[in-house]
N, C-alpha and C. Protein backbone atom coordinates (compact mmCIF):
# COMPACT_ATOMS: atom_id res chain seq x y z
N UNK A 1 64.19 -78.83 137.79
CA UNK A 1 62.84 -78.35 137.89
C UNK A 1 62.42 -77.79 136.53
N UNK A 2 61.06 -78.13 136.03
CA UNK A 2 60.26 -77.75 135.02
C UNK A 2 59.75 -76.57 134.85
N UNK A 3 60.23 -75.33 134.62
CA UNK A 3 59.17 -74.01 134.30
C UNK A 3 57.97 -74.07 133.43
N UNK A 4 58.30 -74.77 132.17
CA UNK A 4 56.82 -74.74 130.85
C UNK A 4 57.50 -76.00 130.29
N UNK A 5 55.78 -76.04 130.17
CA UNK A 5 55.61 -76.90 128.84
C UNK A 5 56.81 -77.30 127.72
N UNK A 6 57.02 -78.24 127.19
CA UNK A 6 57.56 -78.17 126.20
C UNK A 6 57.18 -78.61 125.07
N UNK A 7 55.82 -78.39 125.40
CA UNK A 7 54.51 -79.19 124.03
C UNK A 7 54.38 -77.08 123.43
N UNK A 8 54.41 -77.30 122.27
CA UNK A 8 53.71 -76.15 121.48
C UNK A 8 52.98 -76.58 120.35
N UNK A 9 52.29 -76.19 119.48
CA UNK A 9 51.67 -75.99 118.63
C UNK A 9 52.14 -77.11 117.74
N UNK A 10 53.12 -77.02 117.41
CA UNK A 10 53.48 -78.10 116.12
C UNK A 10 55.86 -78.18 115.86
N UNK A 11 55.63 -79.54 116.14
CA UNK A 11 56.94 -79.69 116.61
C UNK A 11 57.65 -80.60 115.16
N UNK A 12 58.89 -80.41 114.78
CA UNK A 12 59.12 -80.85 113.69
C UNK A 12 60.26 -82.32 114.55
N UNK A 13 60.13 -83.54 113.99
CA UNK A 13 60.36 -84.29 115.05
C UNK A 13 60.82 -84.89 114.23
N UNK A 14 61.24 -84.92 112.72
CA UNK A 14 62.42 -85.59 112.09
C UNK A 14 62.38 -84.58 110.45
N UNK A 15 63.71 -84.80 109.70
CA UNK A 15 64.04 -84.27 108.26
C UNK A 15 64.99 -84.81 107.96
N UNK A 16 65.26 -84.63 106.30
CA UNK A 16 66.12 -84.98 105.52
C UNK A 16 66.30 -84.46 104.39
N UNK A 17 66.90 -85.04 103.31
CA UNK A 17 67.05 -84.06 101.98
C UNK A 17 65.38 -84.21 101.57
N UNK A 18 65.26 -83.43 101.31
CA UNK A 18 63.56 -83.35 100.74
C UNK A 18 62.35 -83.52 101.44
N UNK A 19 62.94 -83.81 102.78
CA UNK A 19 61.19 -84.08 103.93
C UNK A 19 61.68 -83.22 104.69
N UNK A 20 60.71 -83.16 105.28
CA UNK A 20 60.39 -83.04 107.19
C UNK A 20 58.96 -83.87 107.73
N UNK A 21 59.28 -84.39 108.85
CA UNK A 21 58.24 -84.80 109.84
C UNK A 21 57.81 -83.72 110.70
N UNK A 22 56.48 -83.30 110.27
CA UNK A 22 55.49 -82.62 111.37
C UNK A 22 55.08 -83.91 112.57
N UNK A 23 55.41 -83.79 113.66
CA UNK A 23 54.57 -85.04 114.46
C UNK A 23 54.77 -86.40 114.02
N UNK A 24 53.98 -87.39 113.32
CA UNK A 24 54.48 -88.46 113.06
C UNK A 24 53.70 -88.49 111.21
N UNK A 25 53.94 -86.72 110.81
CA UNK A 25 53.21 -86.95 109.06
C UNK A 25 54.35 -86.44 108.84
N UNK A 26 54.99 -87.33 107.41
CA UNK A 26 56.05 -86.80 106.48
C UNK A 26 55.88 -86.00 105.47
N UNK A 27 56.41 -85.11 105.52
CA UNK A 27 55.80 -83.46 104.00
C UNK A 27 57.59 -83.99 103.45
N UNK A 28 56.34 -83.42 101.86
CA UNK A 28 57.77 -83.81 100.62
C UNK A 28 57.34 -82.85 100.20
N UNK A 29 56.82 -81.15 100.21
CA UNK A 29 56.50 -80.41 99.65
C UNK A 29 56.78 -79.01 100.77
N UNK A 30 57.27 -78.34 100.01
CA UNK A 30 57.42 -77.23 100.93
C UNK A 30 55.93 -76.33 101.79
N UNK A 31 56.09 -75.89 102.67
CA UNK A 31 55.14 -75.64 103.55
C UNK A 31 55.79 -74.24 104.39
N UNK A 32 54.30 -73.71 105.58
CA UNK A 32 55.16 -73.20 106.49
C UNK A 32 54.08 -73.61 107.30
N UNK A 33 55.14 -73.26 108.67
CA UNK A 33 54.40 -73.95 109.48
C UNK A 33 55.07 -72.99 110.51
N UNK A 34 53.65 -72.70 111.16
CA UNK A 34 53.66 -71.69 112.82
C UNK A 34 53.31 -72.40 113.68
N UNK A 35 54.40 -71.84 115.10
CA UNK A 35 54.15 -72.13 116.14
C UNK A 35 52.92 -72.38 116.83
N UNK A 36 52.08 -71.69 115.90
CA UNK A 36 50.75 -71.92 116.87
C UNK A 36 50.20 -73.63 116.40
N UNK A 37 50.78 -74.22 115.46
CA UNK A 37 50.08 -75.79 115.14
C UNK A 37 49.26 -75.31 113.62
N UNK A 38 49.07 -74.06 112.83
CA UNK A 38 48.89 -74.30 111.84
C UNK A 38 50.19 -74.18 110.85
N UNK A 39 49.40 -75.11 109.51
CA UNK A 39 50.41 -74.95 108.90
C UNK A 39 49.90 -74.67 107.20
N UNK A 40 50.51 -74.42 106.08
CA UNK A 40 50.26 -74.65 105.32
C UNK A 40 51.05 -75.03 103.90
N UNK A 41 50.60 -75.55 102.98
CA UNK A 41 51.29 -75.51 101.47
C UNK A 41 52.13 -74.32 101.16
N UNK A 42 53.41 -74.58 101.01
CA UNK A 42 54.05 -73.14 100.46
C UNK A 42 54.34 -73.45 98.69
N UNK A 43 54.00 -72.74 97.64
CA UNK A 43 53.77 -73.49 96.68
C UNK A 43 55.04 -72.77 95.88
N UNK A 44 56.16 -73.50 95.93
CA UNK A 44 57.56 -73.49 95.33
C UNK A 44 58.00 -74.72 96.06
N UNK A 45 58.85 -75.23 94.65
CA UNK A 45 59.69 -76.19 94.78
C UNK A 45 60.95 -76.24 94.49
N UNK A 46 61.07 -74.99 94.37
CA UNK A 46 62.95 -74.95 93.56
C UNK A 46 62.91 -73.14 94.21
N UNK A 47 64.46 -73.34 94.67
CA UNK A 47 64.65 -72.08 95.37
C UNK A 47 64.71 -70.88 93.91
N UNK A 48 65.10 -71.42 92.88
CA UNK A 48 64.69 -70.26 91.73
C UNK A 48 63.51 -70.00 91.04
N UNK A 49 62.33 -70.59 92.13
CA UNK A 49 61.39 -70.40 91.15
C UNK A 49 60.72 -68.78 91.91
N UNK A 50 61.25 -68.91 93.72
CA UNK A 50 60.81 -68.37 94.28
C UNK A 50 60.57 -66.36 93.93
N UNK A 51 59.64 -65.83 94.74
CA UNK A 51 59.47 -64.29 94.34
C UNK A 51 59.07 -64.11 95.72
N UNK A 52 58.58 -62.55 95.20
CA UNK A 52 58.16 -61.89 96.79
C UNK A 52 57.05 -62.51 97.08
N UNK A 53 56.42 -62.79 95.99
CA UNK A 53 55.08 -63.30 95.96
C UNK A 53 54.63 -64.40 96.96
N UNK A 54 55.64 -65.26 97.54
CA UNK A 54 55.85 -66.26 98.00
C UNK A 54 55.95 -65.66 99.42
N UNK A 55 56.66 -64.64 99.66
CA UNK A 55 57.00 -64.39 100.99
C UNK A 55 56.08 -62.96 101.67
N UNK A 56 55.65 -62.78 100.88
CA UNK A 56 54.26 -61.40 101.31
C UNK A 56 53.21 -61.79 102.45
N UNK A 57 52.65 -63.72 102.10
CA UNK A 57 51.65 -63.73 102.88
C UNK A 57 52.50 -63.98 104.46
N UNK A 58 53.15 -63.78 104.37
CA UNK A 58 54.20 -64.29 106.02
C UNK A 58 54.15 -63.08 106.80
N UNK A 59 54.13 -62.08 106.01
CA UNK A 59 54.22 -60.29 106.92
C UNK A 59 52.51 -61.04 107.60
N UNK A 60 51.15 -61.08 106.56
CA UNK A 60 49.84 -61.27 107.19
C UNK A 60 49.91 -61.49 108.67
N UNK A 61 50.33 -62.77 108.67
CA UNK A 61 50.12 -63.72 109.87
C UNK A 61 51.00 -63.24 111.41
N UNK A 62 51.83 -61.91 111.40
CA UNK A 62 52.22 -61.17 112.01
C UNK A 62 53.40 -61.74 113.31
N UNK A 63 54.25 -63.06 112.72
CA UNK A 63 54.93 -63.94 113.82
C UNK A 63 55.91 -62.66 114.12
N UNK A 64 56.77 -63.28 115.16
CA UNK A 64 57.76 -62.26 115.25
C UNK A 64 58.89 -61.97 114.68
N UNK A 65 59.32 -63.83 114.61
CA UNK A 65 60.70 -64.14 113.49
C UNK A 65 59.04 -65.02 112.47
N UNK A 66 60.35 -65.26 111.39
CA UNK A 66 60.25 -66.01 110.40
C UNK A 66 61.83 -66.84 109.91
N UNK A 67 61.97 -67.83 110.39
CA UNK A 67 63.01 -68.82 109.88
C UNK A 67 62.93 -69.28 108.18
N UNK A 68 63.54 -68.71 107.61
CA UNK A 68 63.86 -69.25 105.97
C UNK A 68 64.72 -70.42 105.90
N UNK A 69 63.95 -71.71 105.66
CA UNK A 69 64.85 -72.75 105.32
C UNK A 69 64.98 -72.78 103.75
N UNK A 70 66.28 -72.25 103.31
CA UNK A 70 66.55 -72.16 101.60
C UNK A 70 67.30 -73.36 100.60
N UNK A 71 66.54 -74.54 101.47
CA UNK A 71 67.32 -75.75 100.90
C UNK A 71 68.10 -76.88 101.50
N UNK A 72 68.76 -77.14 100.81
CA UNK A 72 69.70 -78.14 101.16
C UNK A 72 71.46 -77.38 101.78
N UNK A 73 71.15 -76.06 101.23
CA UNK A 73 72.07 -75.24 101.15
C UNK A 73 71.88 -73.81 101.83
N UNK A 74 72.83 -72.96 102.11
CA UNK A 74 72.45 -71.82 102.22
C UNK A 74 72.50 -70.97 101.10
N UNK A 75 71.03 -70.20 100.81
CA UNK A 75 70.71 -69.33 99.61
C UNK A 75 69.94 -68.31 100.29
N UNK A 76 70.33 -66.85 100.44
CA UNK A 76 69.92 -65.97 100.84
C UNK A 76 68.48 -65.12 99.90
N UNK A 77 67.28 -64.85 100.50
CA UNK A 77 66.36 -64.21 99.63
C UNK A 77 66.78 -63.01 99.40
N UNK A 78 66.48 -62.55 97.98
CA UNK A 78 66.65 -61.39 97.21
C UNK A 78 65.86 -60.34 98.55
N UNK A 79 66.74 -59.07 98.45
CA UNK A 79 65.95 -58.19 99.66
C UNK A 79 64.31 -57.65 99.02
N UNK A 80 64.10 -57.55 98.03
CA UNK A 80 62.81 -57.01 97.47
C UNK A 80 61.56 -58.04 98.04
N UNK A 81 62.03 -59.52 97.91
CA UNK A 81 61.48 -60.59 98.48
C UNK A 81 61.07 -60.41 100.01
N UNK A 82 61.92 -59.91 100.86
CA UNK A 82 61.54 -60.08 101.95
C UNK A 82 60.97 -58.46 102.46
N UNK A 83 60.90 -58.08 101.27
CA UNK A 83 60.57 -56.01 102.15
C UNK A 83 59.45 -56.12 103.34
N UNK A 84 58.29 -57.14 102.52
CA UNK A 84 57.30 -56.75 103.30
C UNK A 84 57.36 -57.52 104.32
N UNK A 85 58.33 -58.34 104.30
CA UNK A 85 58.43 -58.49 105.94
C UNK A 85 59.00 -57.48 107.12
N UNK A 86 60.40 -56.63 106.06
CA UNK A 86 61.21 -56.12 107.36
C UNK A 86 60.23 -55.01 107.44
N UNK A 87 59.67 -54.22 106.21
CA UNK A 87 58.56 -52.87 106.63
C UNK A 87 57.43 -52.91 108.06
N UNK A 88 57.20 -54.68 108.10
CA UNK A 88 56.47 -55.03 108.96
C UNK A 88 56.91 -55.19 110.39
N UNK A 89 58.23 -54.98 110.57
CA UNK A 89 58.68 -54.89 111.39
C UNK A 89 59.16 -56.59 112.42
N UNK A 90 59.00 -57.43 110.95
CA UNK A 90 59.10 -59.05 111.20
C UNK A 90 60.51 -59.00 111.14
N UNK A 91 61.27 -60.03 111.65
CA UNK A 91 62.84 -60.40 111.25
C UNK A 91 62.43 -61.40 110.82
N UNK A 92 63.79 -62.05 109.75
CA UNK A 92 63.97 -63.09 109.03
C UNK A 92 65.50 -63.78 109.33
N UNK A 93 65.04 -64.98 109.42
CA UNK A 93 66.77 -65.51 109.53
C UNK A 93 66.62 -66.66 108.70
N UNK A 94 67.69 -66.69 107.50
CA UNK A 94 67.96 -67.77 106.67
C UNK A 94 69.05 -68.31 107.09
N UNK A 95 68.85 -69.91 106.69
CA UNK A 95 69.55 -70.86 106.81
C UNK A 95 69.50 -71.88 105.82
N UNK A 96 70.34 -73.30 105.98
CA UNK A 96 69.54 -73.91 104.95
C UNK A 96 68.26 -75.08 105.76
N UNK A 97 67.77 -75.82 105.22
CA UNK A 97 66.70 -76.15 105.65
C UNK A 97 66.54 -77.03 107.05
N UNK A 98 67.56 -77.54 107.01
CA UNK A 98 68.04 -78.26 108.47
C UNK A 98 67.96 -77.92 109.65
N UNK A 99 68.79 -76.43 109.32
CA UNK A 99 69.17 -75.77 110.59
C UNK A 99 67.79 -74.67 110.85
N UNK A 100 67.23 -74.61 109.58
CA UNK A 100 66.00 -73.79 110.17
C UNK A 100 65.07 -74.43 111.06
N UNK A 101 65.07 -75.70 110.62
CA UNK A 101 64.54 -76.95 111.75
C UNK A 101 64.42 -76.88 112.68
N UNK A 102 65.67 -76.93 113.74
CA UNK A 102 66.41 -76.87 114.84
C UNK A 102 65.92 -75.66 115.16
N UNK A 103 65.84 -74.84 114.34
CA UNK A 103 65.85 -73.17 115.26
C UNK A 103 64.66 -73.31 115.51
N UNK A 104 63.53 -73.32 114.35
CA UNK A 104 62.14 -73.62 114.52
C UNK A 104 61.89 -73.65 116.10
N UNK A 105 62.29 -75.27 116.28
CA UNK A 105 61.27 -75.96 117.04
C UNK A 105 62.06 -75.45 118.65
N UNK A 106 63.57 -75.12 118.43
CA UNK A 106 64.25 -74.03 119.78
C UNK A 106 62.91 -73.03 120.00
N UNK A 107 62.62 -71.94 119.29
CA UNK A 107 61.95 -71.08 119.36
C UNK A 107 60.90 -71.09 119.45
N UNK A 108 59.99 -71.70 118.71
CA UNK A 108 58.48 -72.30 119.25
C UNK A 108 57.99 -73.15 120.68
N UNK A 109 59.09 -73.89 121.14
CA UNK A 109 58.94 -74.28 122.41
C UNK A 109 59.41 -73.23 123.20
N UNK A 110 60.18 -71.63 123.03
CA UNK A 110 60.36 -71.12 123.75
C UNK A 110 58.90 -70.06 123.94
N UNK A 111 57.79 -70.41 123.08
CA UNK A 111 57.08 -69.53 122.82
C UNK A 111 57.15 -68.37 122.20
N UNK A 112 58.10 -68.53 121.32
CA UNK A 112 57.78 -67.37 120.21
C UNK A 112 56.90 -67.40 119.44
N UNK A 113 56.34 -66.67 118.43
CA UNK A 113 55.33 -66.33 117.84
C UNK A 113 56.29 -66.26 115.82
N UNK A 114 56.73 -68.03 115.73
CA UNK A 114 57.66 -68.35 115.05
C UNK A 114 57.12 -68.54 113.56
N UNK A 115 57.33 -68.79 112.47
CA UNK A 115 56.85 -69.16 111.28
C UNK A 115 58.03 -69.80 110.60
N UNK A 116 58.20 -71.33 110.48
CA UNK A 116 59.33 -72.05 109.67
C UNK A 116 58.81 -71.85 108.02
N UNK A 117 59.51 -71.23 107.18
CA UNK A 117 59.26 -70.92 105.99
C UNK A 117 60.15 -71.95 105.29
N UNK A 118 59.54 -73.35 104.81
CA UNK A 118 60.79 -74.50 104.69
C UNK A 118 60.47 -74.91 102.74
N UNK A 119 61.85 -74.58 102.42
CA UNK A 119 61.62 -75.32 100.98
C UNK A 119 62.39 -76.45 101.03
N UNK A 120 61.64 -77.61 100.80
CA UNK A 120 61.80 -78.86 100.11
C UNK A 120 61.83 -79.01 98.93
N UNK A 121 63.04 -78.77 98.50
CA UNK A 121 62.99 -79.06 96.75
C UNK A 121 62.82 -80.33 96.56
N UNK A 122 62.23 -80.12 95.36
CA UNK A 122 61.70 -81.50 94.83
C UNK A 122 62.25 -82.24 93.50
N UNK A 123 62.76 -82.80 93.69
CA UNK A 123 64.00 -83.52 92.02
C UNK A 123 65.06 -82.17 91.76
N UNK A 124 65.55 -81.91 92.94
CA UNK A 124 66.98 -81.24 92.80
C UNK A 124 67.86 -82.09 92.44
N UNK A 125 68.75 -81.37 91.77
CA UNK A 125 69.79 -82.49 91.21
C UNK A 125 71.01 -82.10 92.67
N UNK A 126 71.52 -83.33 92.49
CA UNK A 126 72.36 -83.81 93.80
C UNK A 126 74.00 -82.99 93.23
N UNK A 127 74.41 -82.82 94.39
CA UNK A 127 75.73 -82.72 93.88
C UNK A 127 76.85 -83.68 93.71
N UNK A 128 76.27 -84.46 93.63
CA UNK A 128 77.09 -85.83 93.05
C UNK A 128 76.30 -86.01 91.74
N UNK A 129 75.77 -85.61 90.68
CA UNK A 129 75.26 -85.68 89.93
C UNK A 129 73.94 -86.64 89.91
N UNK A 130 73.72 -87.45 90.75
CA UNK A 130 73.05 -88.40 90.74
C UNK A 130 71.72 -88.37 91.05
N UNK A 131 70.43 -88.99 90.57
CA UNK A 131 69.43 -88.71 91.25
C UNK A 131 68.95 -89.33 92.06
């Protein structure tokens, strides 16, 4: 038996090194994207370019979590980066970008009030050296 929906706002329905599929559109640029179906440009492309600056407007929008996808890898944000989230009384959970995926779209279909904070680096060098 069915309790809810399992349609929410905006469902991530495929990824890889450098994408994700919103629905059936492919992003090669980092973004975030809330449960409620909006989303937007997150404008970093390399996890060292990142600052607080980047993660301030996420306290605004008042979700409950915020999922940090930090790559291809796991890379934890500097705590100064995330103050104004925890002051706000937001949690943050980093991962690397995959698994923030998965949690995402767990939590948004559970109806949380979610924000996937996803960097897609862009011409990262591989660890096989190769591009």
């Amino acid at each position: 038996m069915k309790f809810q929906s399992d349609q929410f706002g905006a469902a991530i329905t495929a990824y890889g090194p450098g994408w994700v599929a919103v629905g059936s559109e492919r992003i090669e640029r980092s973004l975030l994207l809330h449960s409620t179906g909006e989303r937007a440009p997150w404008p970093c492309a390399r996890f060292d370019e990142l600052t607080a600056e980047h993660f301030a407007p996420l306290a605004a929008s008042r979700p409950e979590l915020v999922v940090f996808g930090s790559g291809e890898r796991l890379r934890f944000p500097r705590p100064a980066w995330i103050r104004p989230l925890v002051e706000a009384g937001i949690g943050i959970e980093t991962m690397d970008t995959a698994a923030a995926c998965r949690t995402y779209n767990i939590l948004a279909s559970e109806g949380r009030r979610v924000v996937a904070a996803l960097l897609l680096e862009s011409g990262a060098p591989r660890a096989d050296g190769l591009k």
